[in-house]
N, C-alpha and C. Protein backbone atom coordinates (compact mmCIF):
# COMPACT_ATOMS: atom_id res chain seq x y z
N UNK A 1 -42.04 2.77 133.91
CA UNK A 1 -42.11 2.28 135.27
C UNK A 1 -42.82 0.92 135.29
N UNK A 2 -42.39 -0.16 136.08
CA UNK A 2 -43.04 -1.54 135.89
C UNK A 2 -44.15 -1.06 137.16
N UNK A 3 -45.15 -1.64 136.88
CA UNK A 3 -46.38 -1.24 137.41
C UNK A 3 -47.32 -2.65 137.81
N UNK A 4 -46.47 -3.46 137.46
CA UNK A 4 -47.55 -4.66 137.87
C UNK A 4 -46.30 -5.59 138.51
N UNK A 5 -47.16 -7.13 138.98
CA UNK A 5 -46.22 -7.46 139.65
C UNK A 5 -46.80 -9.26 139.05
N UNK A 6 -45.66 -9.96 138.09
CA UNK A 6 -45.82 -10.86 137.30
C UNK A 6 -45.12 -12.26 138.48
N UNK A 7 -46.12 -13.68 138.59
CA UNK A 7 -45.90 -14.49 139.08
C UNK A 7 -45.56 -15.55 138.28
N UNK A 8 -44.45 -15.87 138.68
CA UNK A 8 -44.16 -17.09 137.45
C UNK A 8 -43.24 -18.06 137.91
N UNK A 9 -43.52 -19.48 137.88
CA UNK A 9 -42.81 -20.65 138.42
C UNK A 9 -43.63 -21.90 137.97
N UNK A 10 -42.92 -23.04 138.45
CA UNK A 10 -43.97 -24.22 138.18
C UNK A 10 -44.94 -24.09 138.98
N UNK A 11 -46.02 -25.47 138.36
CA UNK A 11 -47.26 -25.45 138.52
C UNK A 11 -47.25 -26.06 140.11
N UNK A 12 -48.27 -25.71 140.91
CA UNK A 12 -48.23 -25.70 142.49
C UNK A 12 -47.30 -24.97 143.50
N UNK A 13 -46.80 -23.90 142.87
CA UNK A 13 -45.83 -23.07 143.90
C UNK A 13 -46.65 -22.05 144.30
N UNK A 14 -48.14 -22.11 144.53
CA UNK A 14 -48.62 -20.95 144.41
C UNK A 14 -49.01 -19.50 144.02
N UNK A 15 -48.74 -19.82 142.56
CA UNK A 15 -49.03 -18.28 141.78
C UNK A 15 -50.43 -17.72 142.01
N UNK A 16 -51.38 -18.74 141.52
CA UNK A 16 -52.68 -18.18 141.91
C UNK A 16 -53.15 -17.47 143.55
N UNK A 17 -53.22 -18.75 143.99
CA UNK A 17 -53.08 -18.01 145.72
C UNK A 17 -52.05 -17.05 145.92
N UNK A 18 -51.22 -17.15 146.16
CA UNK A 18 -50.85 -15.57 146.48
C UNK A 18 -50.99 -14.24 145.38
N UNK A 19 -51.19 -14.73 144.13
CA UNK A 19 -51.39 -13.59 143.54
C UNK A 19 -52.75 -12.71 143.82
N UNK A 20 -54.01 -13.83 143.97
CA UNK A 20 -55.08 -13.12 144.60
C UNK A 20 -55.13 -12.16 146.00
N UNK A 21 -54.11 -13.27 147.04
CA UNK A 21 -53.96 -12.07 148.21
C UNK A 21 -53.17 -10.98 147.89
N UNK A 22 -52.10 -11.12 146.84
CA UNK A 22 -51.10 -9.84 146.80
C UNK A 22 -52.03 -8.16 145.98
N UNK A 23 -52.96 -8.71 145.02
CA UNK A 23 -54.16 -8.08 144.28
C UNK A 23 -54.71 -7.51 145.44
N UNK A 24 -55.37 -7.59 146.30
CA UNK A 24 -56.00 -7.35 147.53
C UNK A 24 -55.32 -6.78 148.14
N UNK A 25 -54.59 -6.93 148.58
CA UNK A 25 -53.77 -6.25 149.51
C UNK A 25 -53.06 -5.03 149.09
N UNK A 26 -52.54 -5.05 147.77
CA UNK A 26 -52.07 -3.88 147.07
C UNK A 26 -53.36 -3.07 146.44
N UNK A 27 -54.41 -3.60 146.21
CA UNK A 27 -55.23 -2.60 145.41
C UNK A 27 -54.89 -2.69 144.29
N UNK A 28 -54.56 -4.01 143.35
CA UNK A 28 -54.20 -3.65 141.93
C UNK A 28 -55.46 -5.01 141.42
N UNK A 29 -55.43 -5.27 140.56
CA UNK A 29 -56.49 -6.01 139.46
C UNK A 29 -55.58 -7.71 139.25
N UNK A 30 -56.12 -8.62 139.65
CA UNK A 30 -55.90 -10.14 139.59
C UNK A 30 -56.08 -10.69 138.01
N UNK A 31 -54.90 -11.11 137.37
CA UNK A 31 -55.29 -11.96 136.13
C UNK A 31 -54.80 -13.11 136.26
N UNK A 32 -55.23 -13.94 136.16
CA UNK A 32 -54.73 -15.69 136.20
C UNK A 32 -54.57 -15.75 134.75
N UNK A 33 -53.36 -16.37 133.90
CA UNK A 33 -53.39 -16.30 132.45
C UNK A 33 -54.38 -17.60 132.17
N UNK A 34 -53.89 -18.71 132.79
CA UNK A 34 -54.75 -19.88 133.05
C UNK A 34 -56.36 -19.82 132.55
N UNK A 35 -57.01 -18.75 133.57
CA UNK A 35 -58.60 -18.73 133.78
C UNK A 35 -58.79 -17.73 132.20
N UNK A 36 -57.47 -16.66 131.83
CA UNK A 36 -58.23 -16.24 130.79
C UNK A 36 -58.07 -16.97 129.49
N UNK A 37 -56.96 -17.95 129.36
CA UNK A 37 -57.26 -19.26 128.25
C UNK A 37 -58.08 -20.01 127.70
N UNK A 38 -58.92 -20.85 129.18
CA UNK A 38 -59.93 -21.59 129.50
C UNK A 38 -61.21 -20.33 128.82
N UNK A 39 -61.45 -18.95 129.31
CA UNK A 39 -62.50 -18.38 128.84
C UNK A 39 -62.11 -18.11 127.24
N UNK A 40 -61.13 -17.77 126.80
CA UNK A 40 -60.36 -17.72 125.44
C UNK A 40 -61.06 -19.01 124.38
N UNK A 41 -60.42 -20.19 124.70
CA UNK A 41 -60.64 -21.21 123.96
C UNK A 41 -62.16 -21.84 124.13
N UNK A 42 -62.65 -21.23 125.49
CA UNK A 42 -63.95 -22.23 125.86
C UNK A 42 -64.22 -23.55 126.15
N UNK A 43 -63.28 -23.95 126.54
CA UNK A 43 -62.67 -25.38 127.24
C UNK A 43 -61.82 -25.12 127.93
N UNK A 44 -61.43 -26.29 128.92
CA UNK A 44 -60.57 -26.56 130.11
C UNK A 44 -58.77 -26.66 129.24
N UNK A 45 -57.98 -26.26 129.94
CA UNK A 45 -56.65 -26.44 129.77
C UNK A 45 -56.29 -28.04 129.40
N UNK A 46 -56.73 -29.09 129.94
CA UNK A 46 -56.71 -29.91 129.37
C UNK A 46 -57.22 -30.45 128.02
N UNK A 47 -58.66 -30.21 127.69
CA UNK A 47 -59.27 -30.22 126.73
C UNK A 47 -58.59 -29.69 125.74
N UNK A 48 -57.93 -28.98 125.88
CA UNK A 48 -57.39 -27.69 124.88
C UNK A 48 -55.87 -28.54 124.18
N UNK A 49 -55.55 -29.21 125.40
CA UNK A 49 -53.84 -30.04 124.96
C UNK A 49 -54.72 -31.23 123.90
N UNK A 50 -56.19 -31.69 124.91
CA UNK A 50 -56.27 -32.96 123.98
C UNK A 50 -56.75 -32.64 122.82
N UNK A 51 -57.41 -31.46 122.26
CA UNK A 51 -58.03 -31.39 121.08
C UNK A 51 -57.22 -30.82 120.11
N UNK A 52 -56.63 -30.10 120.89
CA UNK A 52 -55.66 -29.04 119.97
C UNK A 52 -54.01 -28.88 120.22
N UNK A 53 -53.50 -30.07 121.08
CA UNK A 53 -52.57 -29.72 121.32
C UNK A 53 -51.59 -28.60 121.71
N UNK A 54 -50.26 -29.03 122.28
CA UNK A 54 -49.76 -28.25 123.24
C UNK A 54 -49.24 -26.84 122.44
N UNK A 55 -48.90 -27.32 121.20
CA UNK A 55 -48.53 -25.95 120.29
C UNK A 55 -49.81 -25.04 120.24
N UNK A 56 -51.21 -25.19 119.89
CA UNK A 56 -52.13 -24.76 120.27
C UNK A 56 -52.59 -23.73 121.65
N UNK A 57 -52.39 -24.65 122.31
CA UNK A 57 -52.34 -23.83 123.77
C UNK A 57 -51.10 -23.04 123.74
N UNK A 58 -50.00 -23.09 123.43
CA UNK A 58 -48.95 -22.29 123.92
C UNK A 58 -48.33 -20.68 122.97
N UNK A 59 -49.73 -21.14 121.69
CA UNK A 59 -49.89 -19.76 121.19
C UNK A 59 -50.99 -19.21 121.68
N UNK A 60 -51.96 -18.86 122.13
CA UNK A 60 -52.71 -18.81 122.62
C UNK A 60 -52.36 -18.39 124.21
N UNK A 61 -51.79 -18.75 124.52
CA UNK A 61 -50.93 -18.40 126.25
C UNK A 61 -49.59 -17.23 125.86
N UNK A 62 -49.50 -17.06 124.50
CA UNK A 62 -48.29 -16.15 124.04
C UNK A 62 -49.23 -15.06 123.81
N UNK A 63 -50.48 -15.14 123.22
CA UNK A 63 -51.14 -14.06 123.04
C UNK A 63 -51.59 -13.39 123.53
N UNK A 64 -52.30 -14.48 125.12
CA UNK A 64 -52.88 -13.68 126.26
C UNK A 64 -52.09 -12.72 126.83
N UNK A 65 -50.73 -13.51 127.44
CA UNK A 65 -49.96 -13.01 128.28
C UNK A 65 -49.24 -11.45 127.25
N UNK A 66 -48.86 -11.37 125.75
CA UNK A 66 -48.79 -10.28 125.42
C UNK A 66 -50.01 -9.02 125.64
N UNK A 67 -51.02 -10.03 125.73
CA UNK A 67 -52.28 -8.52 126.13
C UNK A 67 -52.11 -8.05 127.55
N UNK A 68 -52.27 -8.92 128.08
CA UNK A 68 -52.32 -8.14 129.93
C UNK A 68 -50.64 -7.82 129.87
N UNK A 69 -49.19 -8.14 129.24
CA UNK A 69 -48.08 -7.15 129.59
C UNK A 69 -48.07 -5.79 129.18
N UNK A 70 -49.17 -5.86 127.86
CA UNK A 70 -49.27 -4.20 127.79
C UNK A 70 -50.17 -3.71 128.56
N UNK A 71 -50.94 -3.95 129.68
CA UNK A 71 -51.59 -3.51 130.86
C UNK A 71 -50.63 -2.87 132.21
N UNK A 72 -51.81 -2.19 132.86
CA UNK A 72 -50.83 -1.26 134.34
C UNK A 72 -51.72 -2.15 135.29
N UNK A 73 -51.35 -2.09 136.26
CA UNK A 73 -52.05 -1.88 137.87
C UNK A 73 -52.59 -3.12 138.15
N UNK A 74 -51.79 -4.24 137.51
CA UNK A 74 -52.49 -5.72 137.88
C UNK A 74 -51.15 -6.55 139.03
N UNK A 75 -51.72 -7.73 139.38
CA UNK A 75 -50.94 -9.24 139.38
C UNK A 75 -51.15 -10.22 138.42
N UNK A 76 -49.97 -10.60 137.85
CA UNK A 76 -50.87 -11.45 137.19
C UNK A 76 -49.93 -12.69 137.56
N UNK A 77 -50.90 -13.80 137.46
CA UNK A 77 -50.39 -15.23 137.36
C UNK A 77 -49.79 -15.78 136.42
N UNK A 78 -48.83 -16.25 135.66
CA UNK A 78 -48.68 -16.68 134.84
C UNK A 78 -48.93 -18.55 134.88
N UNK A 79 -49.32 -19.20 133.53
CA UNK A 79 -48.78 -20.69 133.50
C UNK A 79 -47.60 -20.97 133.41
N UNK A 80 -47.25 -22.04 134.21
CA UNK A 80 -46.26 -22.66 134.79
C UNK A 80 -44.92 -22.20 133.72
N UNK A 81 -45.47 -22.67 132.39
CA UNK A 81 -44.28 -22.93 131.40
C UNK A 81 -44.86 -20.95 130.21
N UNK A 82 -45.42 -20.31 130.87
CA UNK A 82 -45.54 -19.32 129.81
C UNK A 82 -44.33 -18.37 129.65
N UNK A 83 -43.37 -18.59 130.90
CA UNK A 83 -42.16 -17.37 130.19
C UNK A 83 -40.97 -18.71 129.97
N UNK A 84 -41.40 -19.52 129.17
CA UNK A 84 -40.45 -20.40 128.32
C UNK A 84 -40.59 -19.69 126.89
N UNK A 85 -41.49 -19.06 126.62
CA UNK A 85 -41.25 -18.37 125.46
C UNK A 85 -40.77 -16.55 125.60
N UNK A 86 -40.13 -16.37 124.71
CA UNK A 86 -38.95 -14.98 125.12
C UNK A 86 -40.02 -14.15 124.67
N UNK A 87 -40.10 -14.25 123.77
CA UNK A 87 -41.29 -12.47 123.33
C UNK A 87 -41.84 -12.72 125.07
N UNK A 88 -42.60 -13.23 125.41
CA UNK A 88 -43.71 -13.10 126.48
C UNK A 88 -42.83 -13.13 128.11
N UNK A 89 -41.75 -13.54 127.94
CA UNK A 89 -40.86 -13.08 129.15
C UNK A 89 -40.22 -11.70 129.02
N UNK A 90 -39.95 -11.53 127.98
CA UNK A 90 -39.00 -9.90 127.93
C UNK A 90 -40.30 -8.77 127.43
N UNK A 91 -41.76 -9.16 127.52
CA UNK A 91 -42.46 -8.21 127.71
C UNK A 91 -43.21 -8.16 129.31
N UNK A 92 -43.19 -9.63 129.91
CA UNK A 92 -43.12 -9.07 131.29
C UNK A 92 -42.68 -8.24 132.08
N UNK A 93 -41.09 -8.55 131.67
CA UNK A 93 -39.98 -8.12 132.52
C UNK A 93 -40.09 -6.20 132.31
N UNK A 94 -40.52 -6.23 130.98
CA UNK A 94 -40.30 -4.89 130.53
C UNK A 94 -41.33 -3.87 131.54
N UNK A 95 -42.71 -4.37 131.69
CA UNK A 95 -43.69 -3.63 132.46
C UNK A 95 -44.26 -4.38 134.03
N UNK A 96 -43.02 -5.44 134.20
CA UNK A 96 -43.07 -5.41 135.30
C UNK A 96 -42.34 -6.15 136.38
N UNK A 97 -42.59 -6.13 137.69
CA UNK A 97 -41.69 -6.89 138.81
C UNK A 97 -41.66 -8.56 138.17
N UNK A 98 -40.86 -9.03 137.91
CA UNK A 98 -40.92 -10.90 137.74
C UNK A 98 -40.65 -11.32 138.95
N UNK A 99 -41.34 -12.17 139.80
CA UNK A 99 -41.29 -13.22 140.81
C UNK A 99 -41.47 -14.43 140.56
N UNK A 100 -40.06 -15.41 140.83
CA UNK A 100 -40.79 -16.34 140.23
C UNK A 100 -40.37 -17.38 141.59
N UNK A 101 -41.57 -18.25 141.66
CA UNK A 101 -42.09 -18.51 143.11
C UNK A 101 -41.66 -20.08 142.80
N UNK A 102 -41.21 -20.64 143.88
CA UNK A 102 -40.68 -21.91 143.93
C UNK A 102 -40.66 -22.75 145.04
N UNK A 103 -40.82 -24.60 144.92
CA UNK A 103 -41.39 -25.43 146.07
C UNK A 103 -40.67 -26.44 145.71
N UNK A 104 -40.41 -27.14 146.14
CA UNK A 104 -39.66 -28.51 145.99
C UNK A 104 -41.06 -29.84 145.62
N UNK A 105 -40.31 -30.68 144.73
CA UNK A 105 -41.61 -31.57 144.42
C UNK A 105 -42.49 -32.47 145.31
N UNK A 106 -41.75 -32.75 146.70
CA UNK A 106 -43.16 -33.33 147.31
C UNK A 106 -43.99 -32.24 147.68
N UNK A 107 -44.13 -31.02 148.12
CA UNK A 107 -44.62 -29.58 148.13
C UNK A 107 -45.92 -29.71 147.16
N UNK A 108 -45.03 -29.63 145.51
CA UNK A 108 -45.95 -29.66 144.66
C UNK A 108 -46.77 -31.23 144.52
N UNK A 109 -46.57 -32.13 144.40
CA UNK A 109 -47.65 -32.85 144.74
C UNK A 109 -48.27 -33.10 145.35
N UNK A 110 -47.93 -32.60 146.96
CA UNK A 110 -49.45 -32.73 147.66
C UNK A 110 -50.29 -30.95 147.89
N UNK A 111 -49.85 -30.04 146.96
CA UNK A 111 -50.96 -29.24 146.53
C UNK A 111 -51.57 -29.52 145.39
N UNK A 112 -51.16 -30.11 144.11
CA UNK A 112 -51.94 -30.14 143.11
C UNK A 112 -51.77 -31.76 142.62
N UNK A 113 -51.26 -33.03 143.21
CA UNK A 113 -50.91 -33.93 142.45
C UNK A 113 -51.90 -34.93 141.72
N UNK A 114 -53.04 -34.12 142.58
CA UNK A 114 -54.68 -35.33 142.08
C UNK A 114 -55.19 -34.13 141.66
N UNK A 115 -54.68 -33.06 140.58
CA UNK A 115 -55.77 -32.11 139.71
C UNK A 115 -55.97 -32.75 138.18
N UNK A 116 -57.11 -33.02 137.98
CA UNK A 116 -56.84 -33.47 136.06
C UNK A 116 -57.08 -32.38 135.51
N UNK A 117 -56.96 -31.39 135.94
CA UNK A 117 -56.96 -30.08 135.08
C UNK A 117 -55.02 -29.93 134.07
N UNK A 118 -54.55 -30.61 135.24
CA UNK A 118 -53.36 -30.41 134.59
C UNK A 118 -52.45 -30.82 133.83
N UNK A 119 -52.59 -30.45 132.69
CA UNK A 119 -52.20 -31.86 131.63
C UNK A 119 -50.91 -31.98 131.37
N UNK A 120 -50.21 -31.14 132.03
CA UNK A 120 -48.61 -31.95 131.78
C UNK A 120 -48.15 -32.83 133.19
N UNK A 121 -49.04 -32.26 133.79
CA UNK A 121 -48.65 -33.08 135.16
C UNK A 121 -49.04 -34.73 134.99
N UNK A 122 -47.79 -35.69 135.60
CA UNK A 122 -48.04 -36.58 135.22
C UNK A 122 -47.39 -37.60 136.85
N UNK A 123 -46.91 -38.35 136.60
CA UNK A 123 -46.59 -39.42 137.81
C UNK A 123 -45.10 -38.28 138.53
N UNK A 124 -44.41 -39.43 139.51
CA UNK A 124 -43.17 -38.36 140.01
C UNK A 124 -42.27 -38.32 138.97
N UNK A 125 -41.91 -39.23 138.70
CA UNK A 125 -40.91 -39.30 137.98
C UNK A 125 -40.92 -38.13 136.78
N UNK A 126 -42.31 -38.19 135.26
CA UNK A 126 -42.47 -37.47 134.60
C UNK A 126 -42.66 -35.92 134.88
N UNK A 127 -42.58 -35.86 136.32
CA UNK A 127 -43.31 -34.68 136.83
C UNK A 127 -41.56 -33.53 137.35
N UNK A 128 -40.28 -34.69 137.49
CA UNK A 128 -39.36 -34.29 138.11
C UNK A 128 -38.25 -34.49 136.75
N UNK A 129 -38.58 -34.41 135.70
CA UNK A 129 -37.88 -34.67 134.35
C UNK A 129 -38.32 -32.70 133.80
N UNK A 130 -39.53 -33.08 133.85
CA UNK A 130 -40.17 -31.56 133.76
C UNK A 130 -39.39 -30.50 134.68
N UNK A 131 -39.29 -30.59 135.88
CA UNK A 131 -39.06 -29.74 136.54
C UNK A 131 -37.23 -29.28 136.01
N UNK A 132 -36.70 -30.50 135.97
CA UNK A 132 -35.08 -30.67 135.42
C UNK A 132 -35.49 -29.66 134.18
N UNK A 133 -36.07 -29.65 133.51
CA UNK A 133 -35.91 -29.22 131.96
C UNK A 133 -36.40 -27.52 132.02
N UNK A 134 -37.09 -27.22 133.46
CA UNK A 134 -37.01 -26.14 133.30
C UNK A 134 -36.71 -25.16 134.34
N UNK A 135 -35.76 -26.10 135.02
CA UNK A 135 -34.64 -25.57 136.16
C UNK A 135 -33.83 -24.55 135.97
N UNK A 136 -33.10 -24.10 134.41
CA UNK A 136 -32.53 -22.95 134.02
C UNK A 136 -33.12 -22.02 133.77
N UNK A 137 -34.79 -22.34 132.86
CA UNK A 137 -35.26 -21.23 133.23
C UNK A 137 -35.82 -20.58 133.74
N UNK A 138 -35.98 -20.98 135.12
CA UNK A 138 -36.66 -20.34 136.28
C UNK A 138 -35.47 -19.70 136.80
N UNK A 139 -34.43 -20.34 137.15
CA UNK A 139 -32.99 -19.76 137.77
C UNK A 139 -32.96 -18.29 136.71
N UNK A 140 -32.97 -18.37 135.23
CA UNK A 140 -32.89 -17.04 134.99
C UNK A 140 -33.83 -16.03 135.09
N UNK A 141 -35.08 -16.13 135.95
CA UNK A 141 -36.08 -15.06 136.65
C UNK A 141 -35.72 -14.45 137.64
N UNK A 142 -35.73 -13.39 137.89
CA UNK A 142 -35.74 -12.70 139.17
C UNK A 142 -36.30 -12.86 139.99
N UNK A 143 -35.48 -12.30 141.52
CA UNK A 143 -36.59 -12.54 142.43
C UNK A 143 -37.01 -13.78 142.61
N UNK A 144 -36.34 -14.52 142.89
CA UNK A 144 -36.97 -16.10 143.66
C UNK A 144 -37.96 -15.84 145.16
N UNK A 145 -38.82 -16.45 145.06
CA UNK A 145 -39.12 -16.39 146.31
C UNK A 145 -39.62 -17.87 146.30
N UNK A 146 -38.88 -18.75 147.92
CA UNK A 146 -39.40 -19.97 148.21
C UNK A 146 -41.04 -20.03 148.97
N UNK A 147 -41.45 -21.11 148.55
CA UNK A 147 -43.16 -21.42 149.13
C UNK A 147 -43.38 -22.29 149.93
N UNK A 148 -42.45 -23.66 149.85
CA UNK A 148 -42.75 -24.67 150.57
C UNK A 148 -42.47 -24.30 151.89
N UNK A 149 -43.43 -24.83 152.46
CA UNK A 149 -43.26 -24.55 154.16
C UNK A 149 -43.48 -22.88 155.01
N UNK A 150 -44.31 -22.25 154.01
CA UNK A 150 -44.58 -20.97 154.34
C UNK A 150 -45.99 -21.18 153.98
N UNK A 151 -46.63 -20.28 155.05
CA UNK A 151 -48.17 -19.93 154.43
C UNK A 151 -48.00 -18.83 153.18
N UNK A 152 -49.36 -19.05 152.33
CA UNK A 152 -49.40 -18.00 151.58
C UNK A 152 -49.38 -16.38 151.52
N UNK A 153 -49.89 -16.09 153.00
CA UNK A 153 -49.78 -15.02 153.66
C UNK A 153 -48.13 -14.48 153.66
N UNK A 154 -47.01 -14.87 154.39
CA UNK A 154 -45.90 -15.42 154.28
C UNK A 154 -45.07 -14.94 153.17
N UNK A 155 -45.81 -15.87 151.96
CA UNK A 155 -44.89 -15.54 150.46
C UNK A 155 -45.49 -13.87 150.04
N UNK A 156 -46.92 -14.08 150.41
CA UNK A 156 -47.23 -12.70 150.30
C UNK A 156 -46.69 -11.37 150.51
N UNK A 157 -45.81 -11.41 151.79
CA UNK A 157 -45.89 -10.56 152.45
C UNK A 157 -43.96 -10.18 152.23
N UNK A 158 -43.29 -11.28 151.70
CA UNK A 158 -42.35 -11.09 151.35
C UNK A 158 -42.15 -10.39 149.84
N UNK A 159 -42.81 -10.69 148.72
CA UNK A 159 -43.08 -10.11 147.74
C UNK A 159 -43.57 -8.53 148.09
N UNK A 160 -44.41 -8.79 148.67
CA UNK A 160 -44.60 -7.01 149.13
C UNK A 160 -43.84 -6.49 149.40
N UNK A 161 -42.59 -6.67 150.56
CA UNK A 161 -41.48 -6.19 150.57
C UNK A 161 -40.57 -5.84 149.18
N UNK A 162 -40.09 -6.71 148.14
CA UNK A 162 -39.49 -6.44 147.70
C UNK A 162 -40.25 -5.90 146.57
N UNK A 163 -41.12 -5.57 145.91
CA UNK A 163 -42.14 -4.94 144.99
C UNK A 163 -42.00 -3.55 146.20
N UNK A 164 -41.87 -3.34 147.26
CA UNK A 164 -41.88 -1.73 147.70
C UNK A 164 -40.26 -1.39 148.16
N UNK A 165 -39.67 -2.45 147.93
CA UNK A 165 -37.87 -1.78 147.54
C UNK A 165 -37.27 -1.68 146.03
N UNK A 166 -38.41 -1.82 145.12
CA UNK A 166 -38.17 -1.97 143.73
C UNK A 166 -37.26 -0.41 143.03
């Protein structure tokens, strides 16, 4: 039985925020893969691209996210680009709901476009090359749900719906 309910899209569509209200509201346990990296490596997500690069971080984001998919009774957040790798998407999918949450790019830059936490994020242009490159594989996630122009409450409350027609 999938038992948790996995958020996954680019960066600023709101995974974190609504995953915290959807945690709350359901009574299940909040993981940001993000926040458990940063405590993982002991540096910031950026720090981590500049010292150790992106192959670095993206084993390390394969490892986390395999620990909390063998977990029950959470939300979890995923990073933007973590179900670009298949082991860690087809063990989501396996133990749980995939949502993967989506905004159009002026959306995402004026929620996150002045964060330096985020190190692939870069000007529009580099930022909408990115999004192109991983346009197929968001289309192959389940469960789209749109963000822009909805409160978080909103995306919330639509995911709840379909996590209780599952």
């Amino acid at each position: 039985m999938k038992t948790n309910i996995v958020l996954a899209g680019f960066m600023g569509t709101g995974k974190t925020t609504v995953g915290e209200r959807l945690a709350t509201q359901l009574g299940l346990r909040f993981v940001d893969t993000d926040h458990e990296i940063v405590r993982a490596a002991g540096c910031s997500i950026a720090d981590l691209f500049a010292q150790q690069g992106e192959a670095a971080f993206r084993s390390l984001e394969a490892e986390i996210c395999q620990r909390f998919a063998r977990r029950a009774g959470q939300v979890v957040a995923t990073g933007g680009g973590a179900l670009l790798n298949t082991n860690t998407k087809q063990a989501f999918m396996a133990t749980g709901l995939v949502v993967c949450l989506l905004a159009d790019i002026d959306t995402i830059l004026a929620r996150v476009g002045h964060d330096p936490d985020r190190p692939l994020f870069g000007d529009r242009d580099k930022l909408t090359a990115l999004m192109a490159a991983r346009r197929a594989h968001y289309a192959s996630l389940s469960n789209p749900v749109e963000t822009a122009g909805r409160s978080p409450q909103e995306v919330t409350e639509e995911i709840i719906r379909i996590w209780q027609q599952r």
